[in-house]
C-alpha atoms as a PDB file:
ATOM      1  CA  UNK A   1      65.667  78.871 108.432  1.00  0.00           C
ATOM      2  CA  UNK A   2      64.473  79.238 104.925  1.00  0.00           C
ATOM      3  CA  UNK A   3      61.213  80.903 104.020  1.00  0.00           C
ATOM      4  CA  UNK A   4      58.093  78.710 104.468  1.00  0.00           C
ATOM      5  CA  UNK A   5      54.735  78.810 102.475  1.00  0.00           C
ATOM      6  CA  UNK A   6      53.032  81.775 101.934  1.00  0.00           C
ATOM      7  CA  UNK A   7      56.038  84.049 101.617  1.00  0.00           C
ATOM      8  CA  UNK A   8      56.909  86.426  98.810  1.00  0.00           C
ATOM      9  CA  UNK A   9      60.713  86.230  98.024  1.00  0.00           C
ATOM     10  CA  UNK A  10      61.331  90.174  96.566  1.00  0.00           C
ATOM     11  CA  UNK A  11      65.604  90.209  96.386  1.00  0.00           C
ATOM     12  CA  UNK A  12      67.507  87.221  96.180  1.00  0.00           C
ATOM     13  CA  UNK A  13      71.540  87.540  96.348  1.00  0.00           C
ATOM     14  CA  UNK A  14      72.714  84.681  93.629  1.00  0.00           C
ATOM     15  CA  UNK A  15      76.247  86.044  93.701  1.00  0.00           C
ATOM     16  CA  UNK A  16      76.543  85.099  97.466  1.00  0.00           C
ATOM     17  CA  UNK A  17      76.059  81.579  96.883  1.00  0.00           C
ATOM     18  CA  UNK A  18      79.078  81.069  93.975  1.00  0.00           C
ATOM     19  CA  UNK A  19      81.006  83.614  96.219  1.00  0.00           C
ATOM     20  CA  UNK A  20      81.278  81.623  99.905  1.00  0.00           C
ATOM     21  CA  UNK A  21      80.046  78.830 101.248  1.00  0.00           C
ATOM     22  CA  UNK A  22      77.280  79.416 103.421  1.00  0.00           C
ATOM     23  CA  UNK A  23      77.712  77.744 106.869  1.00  0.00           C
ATOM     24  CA  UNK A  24      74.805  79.068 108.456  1.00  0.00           C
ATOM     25  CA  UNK A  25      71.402  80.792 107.934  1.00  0.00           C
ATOM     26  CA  UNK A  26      69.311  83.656 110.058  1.00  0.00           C
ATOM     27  CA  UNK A  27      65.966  85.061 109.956  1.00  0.00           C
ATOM     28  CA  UNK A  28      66.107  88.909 110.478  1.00  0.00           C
ATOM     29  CA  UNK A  29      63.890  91.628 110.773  1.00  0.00           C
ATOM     30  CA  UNK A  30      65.101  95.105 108.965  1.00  0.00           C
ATOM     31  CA  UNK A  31      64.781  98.448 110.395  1.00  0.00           C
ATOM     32  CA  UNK A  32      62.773 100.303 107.419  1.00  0.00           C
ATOM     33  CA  UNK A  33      61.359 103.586 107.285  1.00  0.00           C
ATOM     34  CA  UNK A  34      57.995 103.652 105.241  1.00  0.00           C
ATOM     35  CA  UNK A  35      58.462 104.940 102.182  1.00  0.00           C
ATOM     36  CA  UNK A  36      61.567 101.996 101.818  1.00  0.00           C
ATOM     37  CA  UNK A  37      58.804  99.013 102.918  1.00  0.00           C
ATOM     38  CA  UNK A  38      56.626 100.510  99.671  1.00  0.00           C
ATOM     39  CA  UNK A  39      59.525 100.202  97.419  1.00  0.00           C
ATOM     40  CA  UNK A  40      60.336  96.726  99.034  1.00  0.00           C
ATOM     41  CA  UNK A  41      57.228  95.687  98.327  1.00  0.00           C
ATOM     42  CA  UNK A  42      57.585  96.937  94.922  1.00  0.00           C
ATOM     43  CA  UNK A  43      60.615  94.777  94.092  1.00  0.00           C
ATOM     44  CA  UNK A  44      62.932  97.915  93.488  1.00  0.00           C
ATOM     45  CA  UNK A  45      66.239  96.452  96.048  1.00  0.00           C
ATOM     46  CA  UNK A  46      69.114  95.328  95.228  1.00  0.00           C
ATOM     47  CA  UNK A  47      71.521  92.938  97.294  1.00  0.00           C
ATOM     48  CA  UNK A  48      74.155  92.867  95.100  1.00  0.00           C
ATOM     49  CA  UNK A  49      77.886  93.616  97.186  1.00  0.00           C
ATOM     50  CA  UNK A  50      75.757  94.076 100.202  1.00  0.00           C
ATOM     51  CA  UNK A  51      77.181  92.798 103.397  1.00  0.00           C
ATOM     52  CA  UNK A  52      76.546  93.040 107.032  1.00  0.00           C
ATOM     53  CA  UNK A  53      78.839  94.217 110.108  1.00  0.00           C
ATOM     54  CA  UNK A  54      78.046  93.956 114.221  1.00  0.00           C
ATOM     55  CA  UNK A  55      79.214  97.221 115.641  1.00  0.00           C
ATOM     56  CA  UNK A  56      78.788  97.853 119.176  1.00  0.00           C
ATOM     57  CA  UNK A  57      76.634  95.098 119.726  1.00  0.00           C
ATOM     58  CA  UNK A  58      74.170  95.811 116.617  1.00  0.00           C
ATOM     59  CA  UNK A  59      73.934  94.005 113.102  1.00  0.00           C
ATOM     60  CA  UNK A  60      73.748  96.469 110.282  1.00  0.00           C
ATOM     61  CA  UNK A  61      73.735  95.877 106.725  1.00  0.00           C
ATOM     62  CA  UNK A  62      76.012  98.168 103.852  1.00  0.00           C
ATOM     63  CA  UNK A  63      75.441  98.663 100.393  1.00  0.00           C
ATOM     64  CA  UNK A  64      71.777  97.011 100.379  1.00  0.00           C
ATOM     65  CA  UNK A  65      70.111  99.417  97.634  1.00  0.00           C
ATOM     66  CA  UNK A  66      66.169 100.243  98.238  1.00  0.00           C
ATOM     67  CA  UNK A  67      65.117 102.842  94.992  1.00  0.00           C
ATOM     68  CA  UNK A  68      63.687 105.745  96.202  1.00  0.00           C
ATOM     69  CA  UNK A  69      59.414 105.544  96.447  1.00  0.00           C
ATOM     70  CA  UNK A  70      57.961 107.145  93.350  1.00  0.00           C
ATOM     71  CA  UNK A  71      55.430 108.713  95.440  1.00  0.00           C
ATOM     72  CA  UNK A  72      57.075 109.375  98.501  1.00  0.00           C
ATOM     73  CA  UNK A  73      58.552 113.124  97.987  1.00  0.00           C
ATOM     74  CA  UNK A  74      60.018 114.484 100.901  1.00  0.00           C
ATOM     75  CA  UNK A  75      59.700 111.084 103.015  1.00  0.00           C
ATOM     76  CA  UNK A  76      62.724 109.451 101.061  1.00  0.00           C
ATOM     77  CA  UNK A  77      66.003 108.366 102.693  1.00  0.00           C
ATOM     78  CA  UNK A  78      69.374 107.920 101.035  1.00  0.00           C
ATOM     79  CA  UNK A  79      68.879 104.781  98.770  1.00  0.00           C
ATOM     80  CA  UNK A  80      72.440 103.118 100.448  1.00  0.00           C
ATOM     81  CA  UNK A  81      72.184 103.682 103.826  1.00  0.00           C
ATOM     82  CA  UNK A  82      73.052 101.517 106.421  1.00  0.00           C
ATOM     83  CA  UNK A  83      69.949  99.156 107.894  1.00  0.00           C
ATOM     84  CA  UNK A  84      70.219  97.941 111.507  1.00  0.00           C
ATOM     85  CA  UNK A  85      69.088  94.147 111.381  1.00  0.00           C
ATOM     86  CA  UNK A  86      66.792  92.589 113.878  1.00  0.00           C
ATOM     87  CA  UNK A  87      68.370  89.443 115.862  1.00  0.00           C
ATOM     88  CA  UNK A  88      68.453  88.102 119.382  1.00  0.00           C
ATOM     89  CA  UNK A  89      70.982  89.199 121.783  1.00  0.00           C
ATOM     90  CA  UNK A  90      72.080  85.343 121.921  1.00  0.00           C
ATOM     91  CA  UNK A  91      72.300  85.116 117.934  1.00  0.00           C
ATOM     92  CA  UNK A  92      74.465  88.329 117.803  1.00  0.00           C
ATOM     93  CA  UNK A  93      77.025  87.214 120.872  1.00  0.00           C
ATOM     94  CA  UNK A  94      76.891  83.736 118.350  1.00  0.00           C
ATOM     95  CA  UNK A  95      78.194  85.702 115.271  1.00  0.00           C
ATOM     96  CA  UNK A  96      80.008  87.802 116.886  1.00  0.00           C
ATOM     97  CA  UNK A  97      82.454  85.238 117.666  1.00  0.00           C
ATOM     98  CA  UNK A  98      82.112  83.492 114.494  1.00  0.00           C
ATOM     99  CA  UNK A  99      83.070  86.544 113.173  1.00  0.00           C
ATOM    100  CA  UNK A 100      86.034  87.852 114.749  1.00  0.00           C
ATOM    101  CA  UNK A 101      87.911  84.802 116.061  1.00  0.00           C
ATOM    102  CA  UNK A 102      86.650  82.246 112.857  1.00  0.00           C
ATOM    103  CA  UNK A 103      86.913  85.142 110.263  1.00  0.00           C
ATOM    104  CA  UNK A 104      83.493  84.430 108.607  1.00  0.00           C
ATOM    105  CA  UNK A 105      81.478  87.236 106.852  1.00  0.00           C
ATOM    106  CA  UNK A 106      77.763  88.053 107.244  1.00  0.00           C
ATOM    107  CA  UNK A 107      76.141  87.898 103.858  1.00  0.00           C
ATOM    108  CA  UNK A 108      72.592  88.776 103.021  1.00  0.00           C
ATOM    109  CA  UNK A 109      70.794  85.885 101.349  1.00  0.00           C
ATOM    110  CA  UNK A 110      67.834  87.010 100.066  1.00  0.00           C
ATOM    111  CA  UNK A 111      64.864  89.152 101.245  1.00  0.00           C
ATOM    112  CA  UNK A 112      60.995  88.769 101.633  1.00  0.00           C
ATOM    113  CA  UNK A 113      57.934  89.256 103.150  1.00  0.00           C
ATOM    114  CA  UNK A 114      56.238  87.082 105.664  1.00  0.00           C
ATOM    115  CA  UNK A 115      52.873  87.981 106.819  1.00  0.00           C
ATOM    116  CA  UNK A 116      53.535  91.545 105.709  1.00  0.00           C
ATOM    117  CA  UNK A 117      56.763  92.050 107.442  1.00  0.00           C
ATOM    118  CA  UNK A 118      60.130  92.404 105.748  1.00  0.00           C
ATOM    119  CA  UNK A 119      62.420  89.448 106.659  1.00  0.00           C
ATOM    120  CA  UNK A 120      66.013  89.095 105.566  1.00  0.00           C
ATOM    121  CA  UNK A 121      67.743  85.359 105.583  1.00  0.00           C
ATOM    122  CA  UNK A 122      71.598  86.563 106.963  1.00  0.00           C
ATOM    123  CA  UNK A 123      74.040  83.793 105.768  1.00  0.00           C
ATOM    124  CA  UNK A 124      77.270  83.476 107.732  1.00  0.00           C
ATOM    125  CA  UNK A 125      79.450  82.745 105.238  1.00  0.00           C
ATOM    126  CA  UNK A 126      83.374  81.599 104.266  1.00  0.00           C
ATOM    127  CA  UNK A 127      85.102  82.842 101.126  1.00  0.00           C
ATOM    128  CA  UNK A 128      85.319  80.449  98.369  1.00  0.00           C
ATOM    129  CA  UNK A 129      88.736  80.778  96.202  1.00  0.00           C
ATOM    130  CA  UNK A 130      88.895  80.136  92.845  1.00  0.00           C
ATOM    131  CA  UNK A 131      89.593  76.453  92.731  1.00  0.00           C
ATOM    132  CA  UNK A 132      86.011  76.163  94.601  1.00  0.00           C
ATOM    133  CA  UNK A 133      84.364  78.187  92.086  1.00  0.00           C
ATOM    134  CA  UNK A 134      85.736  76.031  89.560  1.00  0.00           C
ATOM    135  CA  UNK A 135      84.685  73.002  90.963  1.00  0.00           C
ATOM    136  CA  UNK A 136      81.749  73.829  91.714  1.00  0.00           C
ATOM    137  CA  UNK A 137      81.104  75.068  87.811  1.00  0.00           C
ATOM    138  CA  UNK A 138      82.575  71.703  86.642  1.00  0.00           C
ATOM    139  CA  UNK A 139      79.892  69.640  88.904  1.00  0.00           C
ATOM    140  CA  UNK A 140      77.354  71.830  87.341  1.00  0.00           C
ATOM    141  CA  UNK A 141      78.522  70.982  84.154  1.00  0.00           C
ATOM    142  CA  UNK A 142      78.895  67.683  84.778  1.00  0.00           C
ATOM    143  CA  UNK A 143      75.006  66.747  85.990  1.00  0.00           C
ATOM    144  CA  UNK A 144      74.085  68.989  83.172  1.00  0.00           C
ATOM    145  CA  UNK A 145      75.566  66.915  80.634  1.00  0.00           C
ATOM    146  CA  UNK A 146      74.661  63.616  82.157  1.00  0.00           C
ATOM    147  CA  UNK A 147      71.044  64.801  82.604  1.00  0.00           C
ATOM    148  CA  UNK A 148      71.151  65.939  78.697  1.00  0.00           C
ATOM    149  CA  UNK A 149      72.252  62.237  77.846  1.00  0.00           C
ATOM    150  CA  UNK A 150      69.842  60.916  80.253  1.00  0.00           C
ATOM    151  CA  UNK A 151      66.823  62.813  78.108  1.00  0.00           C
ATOM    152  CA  UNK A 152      68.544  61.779  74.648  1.00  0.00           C
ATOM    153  CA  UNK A 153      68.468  57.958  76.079  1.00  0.00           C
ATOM    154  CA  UNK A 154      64.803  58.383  76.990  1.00  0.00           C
ATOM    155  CA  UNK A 155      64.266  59.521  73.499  1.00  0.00           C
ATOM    156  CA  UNK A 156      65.791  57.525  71.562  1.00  0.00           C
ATOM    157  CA  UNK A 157      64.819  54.216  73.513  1.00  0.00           C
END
């Protein structure tokens, strides 16, 4: 369930994508306190090495890091602490055996806002080992370079 029109993308997770394969996307809410929605809005997160974990029946993402509001004093939290994600009962009992018996990992995507709320695409994901990564660089490569020859030929002809 990628974003539709009329949605401001604020985080993206690039890394995620060369890191696993993604089987599997899900629209989340986050669990923000105020001051972290203003700095959201702001731009000032980082998903970097974040991941997510279902404990006791609840989806909550680690290492997702929202700067501290400029203005927002007293009101701050700890810029690292652990979000609880927003997902359906039905969704969670779905990763949850994804997760334990299939050994996939929950990977935050990217994160935006959609008519003013702060939405999170979850990725349930598989590890990619090196030989993927390579391959996947060398078919990069490759439609680079024929692309590149493609524009000389157009040039030239």
């Amino acid at each position: 369930m990628a974003p539709k029109g009329g949605v401001k993308i604020v985080a993206q997770n690039k890394k995620a994508r060369h890191d696993y394969f993604i089987e599997e996307t899900y629209e989340t809410g986050i669990e923000l306190v105020g001051t972290e929605v203003k700095s959201i809005r702001l731009g000032q997160v980082n998903l970097r090495d974040s991941y997510a974990q279902i404990v006791n029946g609840e989806v909550w993402v680690h290492h997702m890091h929202v700067s501290p509001y400029e203005k927002g004093n007293i009101f701050n939290r700890d810029p690292l602490r652990q979000r609880r994600l927003l997902l359906h009962k039905n969704e969670i009992r779905k990763l949850i055996g994804a997760v334990q018996q299939q050994s996939y990992a929950l990977i935050p995507l990217q994160l935006y806002l959609s008519h003013g709320l702060v939405k999170m695409e979850l990725g349930l994901a598989r590890g990619k080992k090196n030989y993927d990564k390579r391959q996947d660089i060398a078919k990069r490569d490759a439609k680079r370079d024929i692309e590149r020859a493609f524009r000389n030929a157009q040039k030239g002809g």
